[in-house]
PDB file of N, CA and C in Angstrom:
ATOM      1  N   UNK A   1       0.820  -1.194   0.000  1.00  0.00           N
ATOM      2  CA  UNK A   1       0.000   0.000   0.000  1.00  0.00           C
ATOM      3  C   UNK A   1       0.868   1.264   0.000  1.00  0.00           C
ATOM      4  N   UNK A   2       1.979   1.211   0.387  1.00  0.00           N
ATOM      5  CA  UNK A   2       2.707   2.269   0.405  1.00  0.00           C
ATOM      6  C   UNK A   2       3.425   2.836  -0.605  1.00  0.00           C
ATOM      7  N   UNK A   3       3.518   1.704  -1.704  1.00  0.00           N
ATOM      8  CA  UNK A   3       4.244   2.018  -2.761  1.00  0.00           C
ATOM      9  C   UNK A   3       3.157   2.683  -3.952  1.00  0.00           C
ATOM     10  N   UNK A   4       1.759   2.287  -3.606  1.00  0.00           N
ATOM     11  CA  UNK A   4       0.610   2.814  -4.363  1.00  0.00           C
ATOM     12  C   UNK A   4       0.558   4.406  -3.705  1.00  0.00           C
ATOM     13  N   UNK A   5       0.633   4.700  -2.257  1.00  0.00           N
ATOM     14  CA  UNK A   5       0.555   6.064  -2.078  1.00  0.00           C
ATOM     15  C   UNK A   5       1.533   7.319  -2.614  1.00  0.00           C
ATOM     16  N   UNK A   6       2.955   6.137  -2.585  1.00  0.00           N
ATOM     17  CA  UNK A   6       4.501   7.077  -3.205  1.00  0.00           C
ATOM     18  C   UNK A   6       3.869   7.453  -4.599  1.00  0.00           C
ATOM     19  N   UNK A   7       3.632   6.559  -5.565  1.00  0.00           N
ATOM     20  CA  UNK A   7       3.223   6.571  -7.273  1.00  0.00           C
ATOM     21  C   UNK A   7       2.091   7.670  -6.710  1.00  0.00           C
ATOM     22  N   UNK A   8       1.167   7.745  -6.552  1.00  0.00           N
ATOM     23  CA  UNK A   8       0.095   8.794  -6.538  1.00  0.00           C
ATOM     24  C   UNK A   8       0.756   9.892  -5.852  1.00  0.00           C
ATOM     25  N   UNK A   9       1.559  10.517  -5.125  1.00  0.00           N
ATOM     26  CA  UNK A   9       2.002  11.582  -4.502  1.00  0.00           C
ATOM     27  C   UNK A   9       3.145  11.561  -5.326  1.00  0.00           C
ATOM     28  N   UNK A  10       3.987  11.044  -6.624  1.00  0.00           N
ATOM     29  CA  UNK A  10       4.643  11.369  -7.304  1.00  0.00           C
ATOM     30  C   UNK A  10       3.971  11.943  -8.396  1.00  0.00           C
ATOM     31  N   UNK A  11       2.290  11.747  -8.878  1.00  0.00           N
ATOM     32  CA  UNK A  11       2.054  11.479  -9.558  1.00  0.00           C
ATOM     33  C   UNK A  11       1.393  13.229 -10.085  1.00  0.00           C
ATOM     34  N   UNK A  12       0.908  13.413  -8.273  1.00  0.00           N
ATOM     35  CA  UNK A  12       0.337  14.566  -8.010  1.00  0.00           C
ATOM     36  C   UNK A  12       1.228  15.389  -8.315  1.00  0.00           C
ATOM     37  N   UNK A  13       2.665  15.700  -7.731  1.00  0.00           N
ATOM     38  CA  UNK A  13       3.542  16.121  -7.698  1.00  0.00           C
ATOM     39  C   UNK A  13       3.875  16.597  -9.136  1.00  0.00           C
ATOM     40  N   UNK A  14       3.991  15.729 -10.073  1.00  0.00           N
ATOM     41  CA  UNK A  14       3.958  15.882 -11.570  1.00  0.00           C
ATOM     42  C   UNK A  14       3.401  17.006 -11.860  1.00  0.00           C
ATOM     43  N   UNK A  15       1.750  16.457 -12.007  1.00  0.00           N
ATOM     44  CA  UNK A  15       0.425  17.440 -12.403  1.00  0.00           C
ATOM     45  C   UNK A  15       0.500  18.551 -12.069  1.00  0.00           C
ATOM     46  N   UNK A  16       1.121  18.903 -10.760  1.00  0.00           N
ATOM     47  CA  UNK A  16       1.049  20.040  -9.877  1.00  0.00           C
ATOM     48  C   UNK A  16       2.110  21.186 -10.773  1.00  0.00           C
ATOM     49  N   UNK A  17       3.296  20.434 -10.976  1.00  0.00           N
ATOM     50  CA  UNK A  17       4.225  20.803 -11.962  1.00  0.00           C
ATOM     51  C   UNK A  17       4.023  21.036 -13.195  1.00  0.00           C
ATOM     52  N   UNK A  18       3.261  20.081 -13.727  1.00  0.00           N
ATOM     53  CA  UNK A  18       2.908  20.460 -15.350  1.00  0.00           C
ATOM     54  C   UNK A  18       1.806  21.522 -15.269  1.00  0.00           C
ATOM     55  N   UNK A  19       0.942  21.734 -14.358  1.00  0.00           N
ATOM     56  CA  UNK A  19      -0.190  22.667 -14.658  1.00  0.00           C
ATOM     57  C   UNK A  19       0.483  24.258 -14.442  1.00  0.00           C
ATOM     58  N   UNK A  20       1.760  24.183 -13.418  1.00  0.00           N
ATOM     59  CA  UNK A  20       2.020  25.606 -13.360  1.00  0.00           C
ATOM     60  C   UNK A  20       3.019  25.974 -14.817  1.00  0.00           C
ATOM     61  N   UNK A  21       3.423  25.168 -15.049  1.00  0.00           N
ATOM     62  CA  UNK A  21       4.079  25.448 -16.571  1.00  0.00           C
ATOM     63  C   UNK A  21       3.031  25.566 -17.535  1.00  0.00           C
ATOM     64  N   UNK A  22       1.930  25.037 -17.259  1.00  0.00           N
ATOM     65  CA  UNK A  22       0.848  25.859 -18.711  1.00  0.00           C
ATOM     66  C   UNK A  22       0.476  26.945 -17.920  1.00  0.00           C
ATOM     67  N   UNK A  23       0.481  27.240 -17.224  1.00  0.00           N
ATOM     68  CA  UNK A  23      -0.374  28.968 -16.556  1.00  0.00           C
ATOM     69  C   UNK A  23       1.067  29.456 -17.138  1.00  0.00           C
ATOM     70  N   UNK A  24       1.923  29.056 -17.018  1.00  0.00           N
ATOM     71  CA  UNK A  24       3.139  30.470 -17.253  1.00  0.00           C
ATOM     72  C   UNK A  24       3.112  30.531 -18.538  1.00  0.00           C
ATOM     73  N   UNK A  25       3.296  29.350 -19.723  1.00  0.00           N
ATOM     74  CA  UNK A  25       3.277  29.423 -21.126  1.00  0.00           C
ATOM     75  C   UNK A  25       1.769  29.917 -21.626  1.00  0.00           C
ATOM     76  N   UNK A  26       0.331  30.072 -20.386  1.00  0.00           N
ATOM     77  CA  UNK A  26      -0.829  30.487 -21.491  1.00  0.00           C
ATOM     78  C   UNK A  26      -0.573  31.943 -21.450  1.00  0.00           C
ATOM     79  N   UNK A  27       0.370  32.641 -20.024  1.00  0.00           N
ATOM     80  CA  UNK A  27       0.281  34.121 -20.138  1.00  0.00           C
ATOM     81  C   UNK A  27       1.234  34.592 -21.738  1.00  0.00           C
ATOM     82  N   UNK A  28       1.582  33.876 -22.537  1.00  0.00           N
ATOM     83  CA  UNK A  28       2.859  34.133 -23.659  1.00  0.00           C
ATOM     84  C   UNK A  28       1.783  34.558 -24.487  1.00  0.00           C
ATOM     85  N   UNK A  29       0.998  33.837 -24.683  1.00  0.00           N
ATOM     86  CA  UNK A  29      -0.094  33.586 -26.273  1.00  0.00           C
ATOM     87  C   UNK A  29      -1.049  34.574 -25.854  1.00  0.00           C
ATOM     88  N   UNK A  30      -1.541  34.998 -26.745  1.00  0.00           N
ATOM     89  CA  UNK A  30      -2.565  35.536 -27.127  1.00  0.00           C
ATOM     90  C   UNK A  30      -4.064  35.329 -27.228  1.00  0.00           C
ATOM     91  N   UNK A  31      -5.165  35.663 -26.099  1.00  0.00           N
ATOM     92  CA  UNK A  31      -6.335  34.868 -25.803  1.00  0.00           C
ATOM     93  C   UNK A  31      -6.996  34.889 -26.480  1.00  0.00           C
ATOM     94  N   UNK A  32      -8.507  34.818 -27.315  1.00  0.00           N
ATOM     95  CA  UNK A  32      -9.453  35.442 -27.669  1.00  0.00           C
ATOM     96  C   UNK A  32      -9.607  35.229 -28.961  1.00  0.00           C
ATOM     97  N   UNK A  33     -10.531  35.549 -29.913  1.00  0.00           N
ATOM     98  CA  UNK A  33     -10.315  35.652 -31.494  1.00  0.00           C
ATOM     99  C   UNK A  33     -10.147  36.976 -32.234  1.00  0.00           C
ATOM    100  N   UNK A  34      -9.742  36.106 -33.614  1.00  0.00           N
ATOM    101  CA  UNK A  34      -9.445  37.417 -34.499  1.00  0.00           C
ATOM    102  C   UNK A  34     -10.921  37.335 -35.311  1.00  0.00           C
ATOM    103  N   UNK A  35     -11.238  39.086 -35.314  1.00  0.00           N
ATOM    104  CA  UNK A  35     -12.344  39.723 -36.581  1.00  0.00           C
ATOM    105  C   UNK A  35     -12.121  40.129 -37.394  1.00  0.00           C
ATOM    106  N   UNK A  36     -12.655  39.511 -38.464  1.00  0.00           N
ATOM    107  CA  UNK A  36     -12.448  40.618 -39.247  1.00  0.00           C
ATOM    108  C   UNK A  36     -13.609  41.608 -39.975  1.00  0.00           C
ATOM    109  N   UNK A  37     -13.914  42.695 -39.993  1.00  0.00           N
ATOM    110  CA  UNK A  37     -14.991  43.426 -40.211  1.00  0.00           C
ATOM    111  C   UNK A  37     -14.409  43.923 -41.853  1.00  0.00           C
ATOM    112  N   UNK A  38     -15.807  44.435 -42.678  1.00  0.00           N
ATOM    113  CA  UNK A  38     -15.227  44.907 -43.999  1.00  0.00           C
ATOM    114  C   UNK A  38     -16.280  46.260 -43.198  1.00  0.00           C
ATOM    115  N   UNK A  39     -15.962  47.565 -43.612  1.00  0.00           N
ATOM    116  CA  UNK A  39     -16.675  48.468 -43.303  1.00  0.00           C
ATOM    117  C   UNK A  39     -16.622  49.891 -44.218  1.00  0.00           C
ATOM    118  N   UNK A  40     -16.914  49.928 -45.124  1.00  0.00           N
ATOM    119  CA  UNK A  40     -17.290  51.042 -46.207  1.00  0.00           C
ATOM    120  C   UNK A  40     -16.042  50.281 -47.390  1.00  0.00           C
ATOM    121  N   UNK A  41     -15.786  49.149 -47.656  1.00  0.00           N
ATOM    122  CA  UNK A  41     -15.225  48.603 -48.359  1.00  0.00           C
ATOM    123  C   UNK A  41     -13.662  48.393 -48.069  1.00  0.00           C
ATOM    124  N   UNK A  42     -12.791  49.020 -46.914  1.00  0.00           N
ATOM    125  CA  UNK A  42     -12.027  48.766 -46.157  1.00  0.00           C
ATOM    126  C   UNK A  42     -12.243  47.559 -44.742  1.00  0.00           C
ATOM    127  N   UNK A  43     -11.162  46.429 -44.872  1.00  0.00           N
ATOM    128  CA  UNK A  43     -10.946  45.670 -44.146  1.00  0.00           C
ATOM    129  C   UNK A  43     -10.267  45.584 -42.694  1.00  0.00           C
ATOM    130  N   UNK A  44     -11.006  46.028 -41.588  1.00  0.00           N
ATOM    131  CA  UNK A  44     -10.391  45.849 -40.363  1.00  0.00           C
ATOM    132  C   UNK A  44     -10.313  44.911 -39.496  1.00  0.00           C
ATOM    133  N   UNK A  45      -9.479  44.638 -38.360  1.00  0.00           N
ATOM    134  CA  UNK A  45      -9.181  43.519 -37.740  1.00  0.00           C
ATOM    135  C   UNK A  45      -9.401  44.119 -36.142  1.00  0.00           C
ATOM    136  N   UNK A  46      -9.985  42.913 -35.206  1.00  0.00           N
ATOM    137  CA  UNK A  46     -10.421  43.183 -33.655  1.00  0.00           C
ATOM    138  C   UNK A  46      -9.748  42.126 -33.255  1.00  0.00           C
ATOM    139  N   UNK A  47      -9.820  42.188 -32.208  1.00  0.00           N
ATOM    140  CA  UNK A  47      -9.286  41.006 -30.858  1.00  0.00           C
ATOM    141  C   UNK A  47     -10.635  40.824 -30.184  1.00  0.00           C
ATOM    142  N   UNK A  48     -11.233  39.710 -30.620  1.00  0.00           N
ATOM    143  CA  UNK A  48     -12.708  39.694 -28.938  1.00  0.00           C
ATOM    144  C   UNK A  48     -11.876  38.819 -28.229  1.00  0.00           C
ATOM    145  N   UNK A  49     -11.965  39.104 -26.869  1.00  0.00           N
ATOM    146  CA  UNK A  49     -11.668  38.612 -25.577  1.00  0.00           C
ATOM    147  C   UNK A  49     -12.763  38.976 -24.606  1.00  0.00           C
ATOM    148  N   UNK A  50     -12.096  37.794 -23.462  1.00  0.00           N
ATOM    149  CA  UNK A  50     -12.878  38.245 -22.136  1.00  0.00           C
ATOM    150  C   UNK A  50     -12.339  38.708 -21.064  1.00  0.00           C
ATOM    151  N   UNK A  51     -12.131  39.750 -20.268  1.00  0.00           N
ATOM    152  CA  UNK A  51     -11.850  40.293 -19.564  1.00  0.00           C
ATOM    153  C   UNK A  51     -12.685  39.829 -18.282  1.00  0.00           C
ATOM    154  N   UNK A  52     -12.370  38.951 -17.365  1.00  0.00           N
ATOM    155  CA  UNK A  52     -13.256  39.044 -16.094  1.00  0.00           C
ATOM    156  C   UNK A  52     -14.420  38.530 -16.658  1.00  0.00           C
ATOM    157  N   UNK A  53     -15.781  39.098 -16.792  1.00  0.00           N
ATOM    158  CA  UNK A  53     -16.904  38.917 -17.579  1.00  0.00           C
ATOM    159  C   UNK A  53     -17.631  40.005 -18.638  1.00  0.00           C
ATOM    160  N   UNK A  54     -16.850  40.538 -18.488  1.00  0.00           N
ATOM    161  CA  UNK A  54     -16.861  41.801 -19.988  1.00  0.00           C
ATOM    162  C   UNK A  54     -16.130  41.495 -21.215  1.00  0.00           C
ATOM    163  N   UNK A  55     -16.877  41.635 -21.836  1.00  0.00           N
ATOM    164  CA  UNK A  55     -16.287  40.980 -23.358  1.00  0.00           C
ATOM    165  C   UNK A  55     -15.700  42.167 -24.006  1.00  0.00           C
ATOM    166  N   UNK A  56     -14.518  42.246 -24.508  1.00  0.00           N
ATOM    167  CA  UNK A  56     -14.206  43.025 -25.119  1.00  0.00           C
ATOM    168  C   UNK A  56     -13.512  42.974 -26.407  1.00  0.00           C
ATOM    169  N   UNK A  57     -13.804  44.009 -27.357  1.00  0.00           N
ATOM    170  CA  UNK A  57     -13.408  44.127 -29.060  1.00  0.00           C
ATOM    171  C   UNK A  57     -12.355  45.064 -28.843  1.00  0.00           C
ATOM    172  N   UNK A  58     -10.763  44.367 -28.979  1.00  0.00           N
ATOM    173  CA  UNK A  58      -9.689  45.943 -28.946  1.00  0.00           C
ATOM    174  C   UNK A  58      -9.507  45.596 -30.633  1.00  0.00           C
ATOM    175  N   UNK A  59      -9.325  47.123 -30.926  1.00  0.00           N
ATOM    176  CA  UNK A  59      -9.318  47.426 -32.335  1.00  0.00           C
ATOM    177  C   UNK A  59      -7.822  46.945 -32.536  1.00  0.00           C
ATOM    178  N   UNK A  60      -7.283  46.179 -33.870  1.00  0.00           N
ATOM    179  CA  UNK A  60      -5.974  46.249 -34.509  1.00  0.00           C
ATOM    180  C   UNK A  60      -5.607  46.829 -35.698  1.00  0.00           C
ATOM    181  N   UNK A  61      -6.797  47.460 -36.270  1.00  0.00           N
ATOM    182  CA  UNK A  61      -6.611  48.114 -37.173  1.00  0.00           C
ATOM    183  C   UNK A  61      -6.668  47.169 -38.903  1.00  0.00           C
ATOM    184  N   UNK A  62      -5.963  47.702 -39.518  1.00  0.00           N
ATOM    185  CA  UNK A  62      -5.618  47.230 -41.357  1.00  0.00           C
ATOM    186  C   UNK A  62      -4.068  45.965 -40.994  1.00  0.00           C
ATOM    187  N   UNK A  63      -4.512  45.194 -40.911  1.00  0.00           N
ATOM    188  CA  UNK A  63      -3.153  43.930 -40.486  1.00  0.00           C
ATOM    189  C   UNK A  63      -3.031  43.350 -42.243  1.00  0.00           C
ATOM    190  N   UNK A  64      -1.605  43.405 -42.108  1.00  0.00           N
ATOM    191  CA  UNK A  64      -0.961  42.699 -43.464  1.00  0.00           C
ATOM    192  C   UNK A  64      -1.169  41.050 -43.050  1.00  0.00           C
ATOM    193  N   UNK A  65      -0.807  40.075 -44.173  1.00  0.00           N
ATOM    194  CA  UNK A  65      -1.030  38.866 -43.809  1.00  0.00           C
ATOM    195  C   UNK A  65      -0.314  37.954 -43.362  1.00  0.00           C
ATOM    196  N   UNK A  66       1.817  38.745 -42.956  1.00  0.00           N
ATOM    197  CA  UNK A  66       2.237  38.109 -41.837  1.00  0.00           C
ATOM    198  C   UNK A  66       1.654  38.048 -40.146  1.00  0.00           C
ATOM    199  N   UNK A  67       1.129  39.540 -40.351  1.00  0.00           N
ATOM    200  CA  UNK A  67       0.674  39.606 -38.759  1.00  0.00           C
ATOM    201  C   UNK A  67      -0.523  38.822 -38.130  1.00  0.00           C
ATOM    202  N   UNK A  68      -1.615  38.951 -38.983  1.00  0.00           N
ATOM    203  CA  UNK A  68      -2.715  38.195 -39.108  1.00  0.00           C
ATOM    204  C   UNK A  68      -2.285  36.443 -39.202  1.00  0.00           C
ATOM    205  N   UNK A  69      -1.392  35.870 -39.828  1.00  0.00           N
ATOM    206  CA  UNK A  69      -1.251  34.562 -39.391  1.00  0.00           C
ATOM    207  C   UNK A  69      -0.709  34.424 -38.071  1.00  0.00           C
ATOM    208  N   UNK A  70       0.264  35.105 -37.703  1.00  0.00           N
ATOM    209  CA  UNK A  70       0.928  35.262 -36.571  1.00  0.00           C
ATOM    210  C   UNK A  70      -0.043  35.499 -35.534  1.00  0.00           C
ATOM    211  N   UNK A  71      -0.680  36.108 -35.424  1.00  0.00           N
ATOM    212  CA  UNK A  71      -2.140  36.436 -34.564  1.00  0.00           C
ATOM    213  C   UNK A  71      -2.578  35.305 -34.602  1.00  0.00           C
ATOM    214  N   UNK A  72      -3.330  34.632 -35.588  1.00  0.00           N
ATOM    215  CA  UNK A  72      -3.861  33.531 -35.707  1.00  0.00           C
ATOM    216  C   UNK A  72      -3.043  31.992 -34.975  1.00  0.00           C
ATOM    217  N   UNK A  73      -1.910  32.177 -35.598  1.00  0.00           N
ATOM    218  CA  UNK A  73      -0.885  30.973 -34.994  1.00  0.00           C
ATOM    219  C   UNK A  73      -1.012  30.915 -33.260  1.00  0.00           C
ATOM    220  N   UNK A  74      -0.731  32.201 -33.027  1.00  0.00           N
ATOM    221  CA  UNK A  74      -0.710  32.702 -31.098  1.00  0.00           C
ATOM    222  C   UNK A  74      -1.876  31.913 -30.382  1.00  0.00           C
ATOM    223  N   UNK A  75      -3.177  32.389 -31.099  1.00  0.00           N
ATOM    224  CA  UNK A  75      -4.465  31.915 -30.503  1.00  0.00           C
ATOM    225  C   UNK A  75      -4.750  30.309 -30.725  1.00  0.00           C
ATOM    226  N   UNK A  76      -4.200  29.786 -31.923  1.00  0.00           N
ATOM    227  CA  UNK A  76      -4.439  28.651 -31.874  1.00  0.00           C
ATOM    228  C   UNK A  76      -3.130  27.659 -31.157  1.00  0.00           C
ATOM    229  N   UNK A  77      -2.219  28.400 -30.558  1.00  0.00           N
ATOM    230  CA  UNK A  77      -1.221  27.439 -30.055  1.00  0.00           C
ATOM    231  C   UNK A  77      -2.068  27.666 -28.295  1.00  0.00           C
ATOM    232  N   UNK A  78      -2.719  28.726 -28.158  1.00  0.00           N
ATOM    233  CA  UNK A  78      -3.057  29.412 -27.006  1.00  0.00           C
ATOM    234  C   UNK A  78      -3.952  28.106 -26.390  1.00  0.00           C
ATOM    235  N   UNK A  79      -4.713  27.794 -27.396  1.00  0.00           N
ATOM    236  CA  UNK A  79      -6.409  27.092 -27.308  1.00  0.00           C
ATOM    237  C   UNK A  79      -5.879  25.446 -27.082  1.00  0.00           C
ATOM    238  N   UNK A  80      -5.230  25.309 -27.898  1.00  0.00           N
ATOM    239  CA  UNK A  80      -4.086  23.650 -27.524  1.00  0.00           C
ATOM    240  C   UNK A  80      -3.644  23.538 -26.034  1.00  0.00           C
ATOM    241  N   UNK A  81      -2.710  24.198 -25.782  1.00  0.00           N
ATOM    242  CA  UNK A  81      -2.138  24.765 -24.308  1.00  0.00           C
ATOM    243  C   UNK A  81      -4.046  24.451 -23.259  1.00  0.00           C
ATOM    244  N   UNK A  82      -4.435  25.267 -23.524  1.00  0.00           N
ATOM    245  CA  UNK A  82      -5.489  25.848 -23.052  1.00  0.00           C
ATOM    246  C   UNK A  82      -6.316  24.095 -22.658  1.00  0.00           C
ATOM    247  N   UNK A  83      -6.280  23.060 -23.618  1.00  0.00           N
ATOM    248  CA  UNK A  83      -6.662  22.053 -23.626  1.00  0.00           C
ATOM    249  C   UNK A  83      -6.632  21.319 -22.557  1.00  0.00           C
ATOM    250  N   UNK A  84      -4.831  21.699 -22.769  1.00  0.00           N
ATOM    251  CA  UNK A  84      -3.546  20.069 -22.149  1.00  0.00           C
ATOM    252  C   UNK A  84      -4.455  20.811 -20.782  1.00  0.00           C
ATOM    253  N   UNK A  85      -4.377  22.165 -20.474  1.00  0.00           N
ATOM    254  CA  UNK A  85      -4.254  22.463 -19.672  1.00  0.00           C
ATOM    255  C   UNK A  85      -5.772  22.054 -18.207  1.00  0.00           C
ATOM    256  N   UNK A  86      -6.716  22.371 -19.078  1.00  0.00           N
ATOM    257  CA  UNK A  86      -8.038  22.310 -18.691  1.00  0.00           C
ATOM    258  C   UNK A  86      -7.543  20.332 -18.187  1.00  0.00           C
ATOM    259  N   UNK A  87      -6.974  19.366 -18.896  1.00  0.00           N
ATOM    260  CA  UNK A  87      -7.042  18.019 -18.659  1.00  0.00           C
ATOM    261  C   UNK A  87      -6.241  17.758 -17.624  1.00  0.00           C
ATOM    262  N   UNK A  88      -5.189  18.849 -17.390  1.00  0.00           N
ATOM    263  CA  UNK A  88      -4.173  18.790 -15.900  1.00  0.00           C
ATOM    264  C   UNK A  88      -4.810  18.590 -14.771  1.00  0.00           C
ATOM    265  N   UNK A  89      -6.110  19.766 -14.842  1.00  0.00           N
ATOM    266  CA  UNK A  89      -6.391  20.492 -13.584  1.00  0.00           C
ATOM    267  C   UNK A  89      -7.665  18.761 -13.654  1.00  0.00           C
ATOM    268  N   UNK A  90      -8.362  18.787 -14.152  1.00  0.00           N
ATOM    269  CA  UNK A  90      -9.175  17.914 -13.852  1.00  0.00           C
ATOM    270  C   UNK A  90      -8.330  16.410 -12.823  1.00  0.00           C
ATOM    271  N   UNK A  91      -7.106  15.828 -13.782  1.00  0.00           N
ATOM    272  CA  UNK A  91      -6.502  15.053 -13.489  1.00  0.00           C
ATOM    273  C   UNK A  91      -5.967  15.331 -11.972  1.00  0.00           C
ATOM    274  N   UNK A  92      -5.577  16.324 -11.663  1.00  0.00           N
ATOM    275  CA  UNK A  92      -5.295  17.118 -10.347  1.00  0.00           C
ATOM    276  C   UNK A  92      -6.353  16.441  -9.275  1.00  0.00           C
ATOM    277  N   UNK A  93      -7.208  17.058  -9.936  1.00  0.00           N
ATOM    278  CA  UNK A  93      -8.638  17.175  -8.654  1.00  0.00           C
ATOM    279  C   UNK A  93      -8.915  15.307  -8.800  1.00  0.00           C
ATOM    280  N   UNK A  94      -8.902  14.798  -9.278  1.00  0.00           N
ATOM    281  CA  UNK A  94      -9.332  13.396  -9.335  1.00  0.00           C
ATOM    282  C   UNK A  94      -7.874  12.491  -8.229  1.00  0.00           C
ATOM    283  N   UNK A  95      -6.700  12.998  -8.550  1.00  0.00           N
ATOM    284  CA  UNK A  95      -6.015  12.343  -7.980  1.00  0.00           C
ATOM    285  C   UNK A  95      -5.875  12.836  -6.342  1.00  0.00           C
ATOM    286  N   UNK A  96      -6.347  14.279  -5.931  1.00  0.00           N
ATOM    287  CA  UNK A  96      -6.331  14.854  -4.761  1.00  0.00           C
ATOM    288  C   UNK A  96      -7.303  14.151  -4.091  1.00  0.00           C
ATOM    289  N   UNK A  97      -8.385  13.706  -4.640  1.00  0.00           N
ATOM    290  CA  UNK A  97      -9.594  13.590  -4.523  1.00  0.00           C
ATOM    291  C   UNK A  97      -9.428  11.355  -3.727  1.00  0.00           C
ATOM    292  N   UNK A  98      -8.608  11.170  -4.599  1.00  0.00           N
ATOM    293  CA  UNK A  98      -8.280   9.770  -4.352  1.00  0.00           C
ATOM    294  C   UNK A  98      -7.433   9.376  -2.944  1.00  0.00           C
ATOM    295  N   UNK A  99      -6.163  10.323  -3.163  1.00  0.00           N
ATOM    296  CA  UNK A  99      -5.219  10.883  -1.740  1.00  0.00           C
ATOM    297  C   UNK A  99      -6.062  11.134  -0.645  1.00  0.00           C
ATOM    298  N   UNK A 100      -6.964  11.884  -0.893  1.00  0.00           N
ATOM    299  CA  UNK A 100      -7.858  12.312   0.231  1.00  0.00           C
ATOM    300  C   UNK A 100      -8.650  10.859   1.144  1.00  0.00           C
ATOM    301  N   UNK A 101      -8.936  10.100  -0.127  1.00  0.00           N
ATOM    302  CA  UNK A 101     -10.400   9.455   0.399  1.00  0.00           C
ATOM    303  C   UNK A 101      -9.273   8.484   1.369  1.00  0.00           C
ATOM    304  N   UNK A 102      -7.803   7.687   0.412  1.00  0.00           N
ATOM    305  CA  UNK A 102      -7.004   7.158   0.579  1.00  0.00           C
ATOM    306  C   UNK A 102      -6.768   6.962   2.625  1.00  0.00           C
ATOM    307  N   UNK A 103      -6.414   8.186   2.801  1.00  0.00           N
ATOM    308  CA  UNK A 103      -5.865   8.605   4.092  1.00  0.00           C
ATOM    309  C   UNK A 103      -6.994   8.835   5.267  1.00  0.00           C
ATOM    310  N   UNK A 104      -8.335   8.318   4.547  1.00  0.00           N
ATOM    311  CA  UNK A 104      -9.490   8.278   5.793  1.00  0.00           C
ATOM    312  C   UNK A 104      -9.637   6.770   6.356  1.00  0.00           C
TER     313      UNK A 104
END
């Protein structure tokens, strides 16, 4: 039994580790999506994000089509990350959750 508690408190230990390395790599990327609006026959570009619970549109203006992939690349490496990440925390709480019951 003891060698099942070491593997699960190594295991935690891991998770605990891998989840703070995606919080530090999701602050890199870029959250939210790209718009694009056509508006009197000129093409502009937004950022929607969420702020807290306010949604917000920051303007980027007329983007050429390195920046705009690059934008695009950010958010979709963001949303991957964003994945692993969401499957850490679950895995977290399931194995805390096991430790816990474990030690009653």
């Amino acid at each position: 039994m003891e060698v099942l508690n070491g593997i699960l408190k190594e295991e935690l230990n891991r998770l605990i580790n891998l989840k703070k390395n995606y919080e530090n790599k999701l602050k890199k990327y870029q959250k939210g999506s790209l718009i694009k609006k056509k508006i009197k026959g000129h093409v502009y570009y937004y950022l929607n994000y969420r702020d807290d619970k306010k949604n917000v549109f920051k303007y980027l203006g007329k983007l050429n089509e390195d920046e705009i992939s690059k934008l695009e690349g950010s958010i979709k490496e963001r949303r991957k990350l964003q994945k692993l990440f969401n499957q850490v925390k679950r895995d977290v709480l399931k194995l805390e959750k096991i430790s816990s019951e474990k030690k009653k």
